[in-house]
N, C-alpha and C. Protein backbone atom coordinates (compact mmCIF):
# COMPACT_ATOMS: atom_id res chain seq x y z
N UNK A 1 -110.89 18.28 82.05
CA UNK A 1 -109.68 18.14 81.26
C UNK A 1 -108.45 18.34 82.14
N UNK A 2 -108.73 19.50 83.02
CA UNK A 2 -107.23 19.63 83.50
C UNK A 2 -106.98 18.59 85.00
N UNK A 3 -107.98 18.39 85.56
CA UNK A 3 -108.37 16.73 86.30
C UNK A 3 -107.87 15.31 85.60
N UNK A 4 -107.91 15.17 84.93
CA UNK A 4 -107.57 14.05 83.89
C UNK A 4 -105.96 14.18 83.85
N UNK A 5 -105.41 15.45 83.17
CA UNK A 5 -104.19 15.89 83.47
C UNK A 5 -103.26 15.17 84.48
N UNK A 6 -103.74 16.30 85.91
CA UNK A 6 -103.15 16.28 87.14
C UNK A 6 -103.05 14.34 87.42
N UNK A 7 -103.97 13.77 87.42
CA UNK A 7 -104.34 12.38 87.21
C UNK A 7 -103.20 11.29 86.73
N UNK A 8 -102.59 11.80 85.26
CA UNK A 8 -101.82 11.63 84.58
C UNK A 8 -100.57 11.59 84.91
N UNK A 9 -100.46 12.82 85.59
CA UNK A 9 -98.60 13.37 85.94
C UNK A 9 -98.61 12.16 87.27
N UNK A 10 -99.67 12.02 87.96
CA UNK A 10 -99.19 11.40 89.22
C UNK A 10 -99.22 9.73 88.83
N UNK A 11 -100.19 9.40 87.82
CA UNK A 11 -99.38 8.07 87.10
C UNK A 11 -97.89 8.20 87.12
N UNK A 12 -97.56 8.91 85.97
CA UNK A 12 -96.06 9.17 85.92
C UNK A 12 -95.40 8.57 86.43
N UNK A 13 -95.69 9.86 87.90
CA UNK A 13 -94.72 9.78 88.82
C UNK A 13 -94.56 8.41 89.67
N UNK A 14 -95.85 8.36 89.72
CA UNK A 14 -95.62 6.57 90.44
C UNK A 14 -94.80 5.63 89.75
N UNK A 15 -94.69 5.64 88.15
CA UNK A 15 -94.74 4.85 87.31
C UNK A 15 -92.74 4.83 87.71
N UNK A 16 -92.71 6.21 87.70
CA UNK A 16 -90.79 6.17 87.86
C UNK A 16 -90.71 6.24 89.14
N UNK A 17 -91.50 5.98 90.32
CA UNK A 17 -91.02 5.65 91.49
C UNK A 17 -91.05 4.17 91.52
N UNK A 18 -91.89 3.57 90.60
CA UNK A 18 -91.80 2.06 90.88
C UNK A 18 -90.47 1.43 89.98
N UNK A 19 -90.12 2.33 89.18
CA UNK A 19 -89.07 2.12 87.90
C UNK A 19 -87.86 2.46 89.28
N UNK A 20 -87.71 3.22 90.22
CA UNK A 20 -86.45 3.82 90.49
C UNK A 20 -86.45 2.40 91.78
N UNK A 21 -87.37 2.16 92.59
CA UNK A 21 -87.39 1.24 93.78
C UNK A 21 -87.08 0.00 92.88
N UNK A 22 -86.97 -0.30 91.82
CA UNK A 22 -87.05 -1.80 90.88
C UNK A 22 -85.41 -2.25 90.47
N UNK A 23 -84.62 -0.35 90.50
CA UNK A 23 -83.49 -0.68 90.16
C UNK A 23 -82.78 -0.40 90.95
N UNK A 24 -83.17 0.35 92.17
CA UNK A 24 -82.16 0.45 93.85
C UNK A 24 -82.09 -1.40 94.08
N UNK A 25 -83.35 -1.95 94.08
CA UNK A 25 -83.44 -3.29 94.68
C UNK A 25 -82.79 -3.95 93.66
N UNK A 26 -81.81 -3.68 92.32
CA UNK A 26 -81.91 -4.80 91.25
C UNK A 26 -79.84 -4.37 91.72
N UNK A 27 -79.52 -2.86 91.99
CA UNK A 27 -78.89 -2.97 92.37
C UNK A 27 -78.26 -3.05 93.49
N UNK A 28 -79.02 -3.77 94.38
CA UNK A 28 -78.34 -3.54 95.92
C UNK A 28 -78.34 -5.30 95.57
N UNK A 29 -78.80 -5.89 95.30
CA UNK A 29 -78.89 -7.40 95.23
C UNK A 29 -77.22 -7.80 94.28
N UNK A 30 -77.43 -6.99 93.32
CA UNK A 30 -75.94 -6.60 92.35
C UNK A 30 -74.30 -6.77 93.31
N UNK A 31 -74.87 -5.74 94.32
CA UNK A 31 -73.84 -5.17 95.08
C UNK A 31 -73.34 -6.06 95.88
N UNK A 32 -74.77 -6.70 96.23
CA UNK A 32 -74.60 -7.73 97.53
C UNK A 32 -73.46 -9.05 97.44
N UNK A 33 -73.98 -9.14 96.22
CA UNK A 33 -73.56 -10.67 95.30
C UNK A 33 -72.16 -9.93 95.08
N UNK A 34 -71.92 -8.83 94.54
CA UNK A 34 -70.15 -9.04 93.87
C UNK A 34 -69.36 -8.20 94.81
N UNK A 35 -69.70 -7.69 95.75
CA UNK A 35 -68.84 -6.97 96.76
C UNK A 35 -69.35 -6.86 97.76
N UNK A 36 -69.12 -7.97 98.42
CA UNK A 36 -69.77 -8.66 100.13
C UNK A 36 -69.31 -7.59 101.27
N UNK A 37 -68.07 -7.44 100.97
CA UNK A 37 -67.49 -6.65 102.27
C UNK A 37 -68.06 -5.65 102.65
N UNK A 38 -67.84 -4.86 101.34
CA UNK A 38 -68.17 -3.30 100.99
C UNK A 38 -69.69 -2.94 101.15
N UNK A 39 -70.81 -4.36 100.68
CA UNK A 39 -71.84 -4.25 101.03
C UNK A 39 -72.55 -4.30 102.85
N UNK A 40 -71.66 -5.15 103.24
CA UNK A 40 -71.96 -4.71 105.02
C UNK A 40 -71.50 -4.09 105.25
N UNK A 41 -70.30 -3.27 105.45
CA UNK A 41 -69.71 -2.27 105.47
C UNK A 41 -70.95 -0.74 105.14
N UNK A 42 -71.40 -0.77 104.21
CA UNK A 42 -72.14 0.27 103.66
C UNK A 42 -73.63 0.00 104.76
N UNK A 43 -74.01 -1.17 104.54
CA UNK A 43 -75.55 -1.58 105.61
C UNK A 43 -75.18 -1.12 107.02
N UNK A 44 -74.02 -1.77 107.58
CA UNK A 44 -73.93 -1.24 108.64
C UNK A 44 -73.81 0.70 108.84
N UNK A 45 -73.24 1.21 107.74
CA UNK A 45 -73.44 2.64 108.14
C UNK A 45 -74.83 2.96 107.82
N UNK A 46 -75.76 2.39 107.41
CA UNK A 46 -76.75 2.63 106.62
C UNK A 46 -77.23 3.50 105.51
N UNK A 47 -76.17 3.22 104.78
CA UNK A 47 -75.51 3.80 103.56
C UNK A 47 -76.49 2.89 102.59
N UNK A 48 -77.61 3.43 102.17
CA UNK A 48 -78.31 2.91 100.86
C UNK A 48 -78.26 3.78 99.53
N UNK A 49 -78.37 2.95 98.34
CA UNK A 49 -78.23 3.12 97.14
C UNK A 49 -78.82 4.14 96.87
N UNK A 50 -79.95 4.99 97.22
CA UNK A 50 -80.79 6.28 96.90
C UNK A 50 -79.91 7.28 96.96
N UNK A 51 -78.99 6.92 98.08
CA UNK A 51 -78.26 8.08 98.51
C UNK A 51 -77.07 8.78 97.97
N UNK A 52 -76.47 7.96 96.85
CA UNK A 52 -75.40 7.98 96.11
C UNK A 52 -75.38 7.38 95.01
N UNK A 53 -76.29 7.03 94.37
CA UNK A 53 -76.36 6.72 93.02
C UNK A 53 -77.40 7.54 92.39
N UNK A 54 -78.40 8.39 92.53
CA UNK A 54 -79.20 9.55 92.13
C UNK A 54 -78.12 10.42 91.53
N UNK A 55 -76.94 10.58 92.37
CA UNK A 55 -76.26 11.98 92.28
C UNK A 55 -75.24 11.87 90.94
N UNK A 56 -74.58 10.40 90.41
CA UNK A 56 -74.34 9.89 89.77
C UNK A 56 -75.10 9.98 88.34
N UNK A 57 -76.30 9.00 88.47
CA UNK A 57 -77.55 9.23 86.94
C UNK A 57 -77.51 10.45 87.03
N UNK A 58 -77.83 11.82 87.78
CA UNK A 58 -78.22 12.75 87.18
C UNK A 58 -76.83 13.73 86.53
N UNK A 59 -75.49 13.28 86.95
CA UNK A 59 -74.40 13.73 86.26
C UNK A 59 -74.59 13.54 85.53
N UNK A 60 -74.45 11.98 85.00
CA UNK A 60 -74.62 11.25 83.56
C UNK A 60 -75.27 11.67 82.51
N UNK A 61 -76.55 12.28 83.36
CA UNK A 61 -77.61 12.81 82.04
C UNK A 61 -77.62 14.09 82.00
N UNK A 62 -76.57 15.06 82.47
CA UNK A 62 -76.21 16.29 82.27
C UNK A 62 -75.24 16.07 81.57
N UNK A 63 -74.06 15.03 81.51
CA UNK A 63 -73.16 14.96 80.62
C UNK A 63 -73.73 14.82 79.10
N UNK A 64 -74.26 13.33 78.90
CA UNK A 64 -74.70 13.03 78.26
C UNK A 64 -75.82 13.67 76.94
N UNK A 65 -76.50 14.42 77.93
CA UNK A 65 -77.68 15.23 76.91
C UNK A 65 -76.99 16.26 76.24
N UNK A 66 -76.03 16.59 76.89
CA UNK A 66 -75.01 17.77 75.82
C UNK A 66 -74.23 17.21 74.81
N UNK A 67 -74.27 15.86 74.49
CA UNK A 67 -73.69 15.38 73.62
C UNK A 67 -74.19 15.69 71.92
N UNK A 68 -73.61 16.06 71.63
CA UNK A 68 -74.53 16.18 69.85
C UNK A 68 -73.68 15.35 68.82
N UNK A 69 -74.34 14.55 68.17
CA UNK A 69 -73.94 14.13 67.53
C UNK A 69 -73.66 14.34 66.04
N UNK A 70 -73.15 14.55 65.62
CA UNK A 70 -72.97 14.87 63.98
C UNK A 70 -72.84 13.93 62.88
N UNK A 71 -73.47 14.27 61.66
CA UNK A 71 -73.37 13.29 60.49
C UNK A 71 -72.03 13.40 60.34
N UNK A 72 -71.44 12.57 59.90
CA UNK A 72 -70.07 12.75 59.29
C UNK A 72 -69.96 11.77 57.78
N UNK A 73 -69.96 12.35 56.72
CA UNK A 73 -69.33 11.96 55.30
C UNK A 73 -68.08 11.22 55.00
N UNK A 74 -67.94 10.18 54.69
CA UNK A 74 -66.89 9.53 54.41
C UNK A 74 -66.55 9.64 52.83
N UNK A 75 -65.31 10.64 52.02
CA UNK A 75 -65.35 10.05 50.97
C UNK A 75 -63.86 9.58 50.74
N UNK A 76 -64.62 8.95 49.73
CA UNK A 76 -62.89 8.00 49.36
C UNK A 76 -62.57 8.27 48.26
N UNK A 77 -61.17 8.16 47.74
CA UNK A 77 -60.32 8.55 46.15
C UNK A 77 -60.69 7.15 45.08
């Protein structure tokens, strides 16, 4: 059982390493196409997308998850 487990988590993890390499490559192709300069500019320092857009999503989803949302009632006269 706990074999099966361990088994499991490392699916996972592959599963969002192939999810995270799918959207570095979906956005470096992004980058390439709408900001040419900035994109050699960045290759030549060898400035890749792992390196500064991680730090970004994981703001986002520290912002974000603190968000609560509330019902709100509308009444009218």
């Amino acid at each position: 059982m706990k074999v099966e487990g361990v088994k499991q988590r490392e699916l996972d993890c592959n599963c969002i390493a192939l999810q995270m390499k799918a959207y570095f490559e979906t956005y470096q192709l992004f980058f390439r196409e709408n900001l040419p300069q900035l994109y050699a500019h960045f290759s030549a320092l060898q400035v890749t997308p792992d390196i500064y857009i991680i730090d970004w999503s994981a703001l986002v989803a520290v912002l974000t998850s603190s968000l609560v949302l509330v019902p709100v009632a509308v009444v009218s006269a």
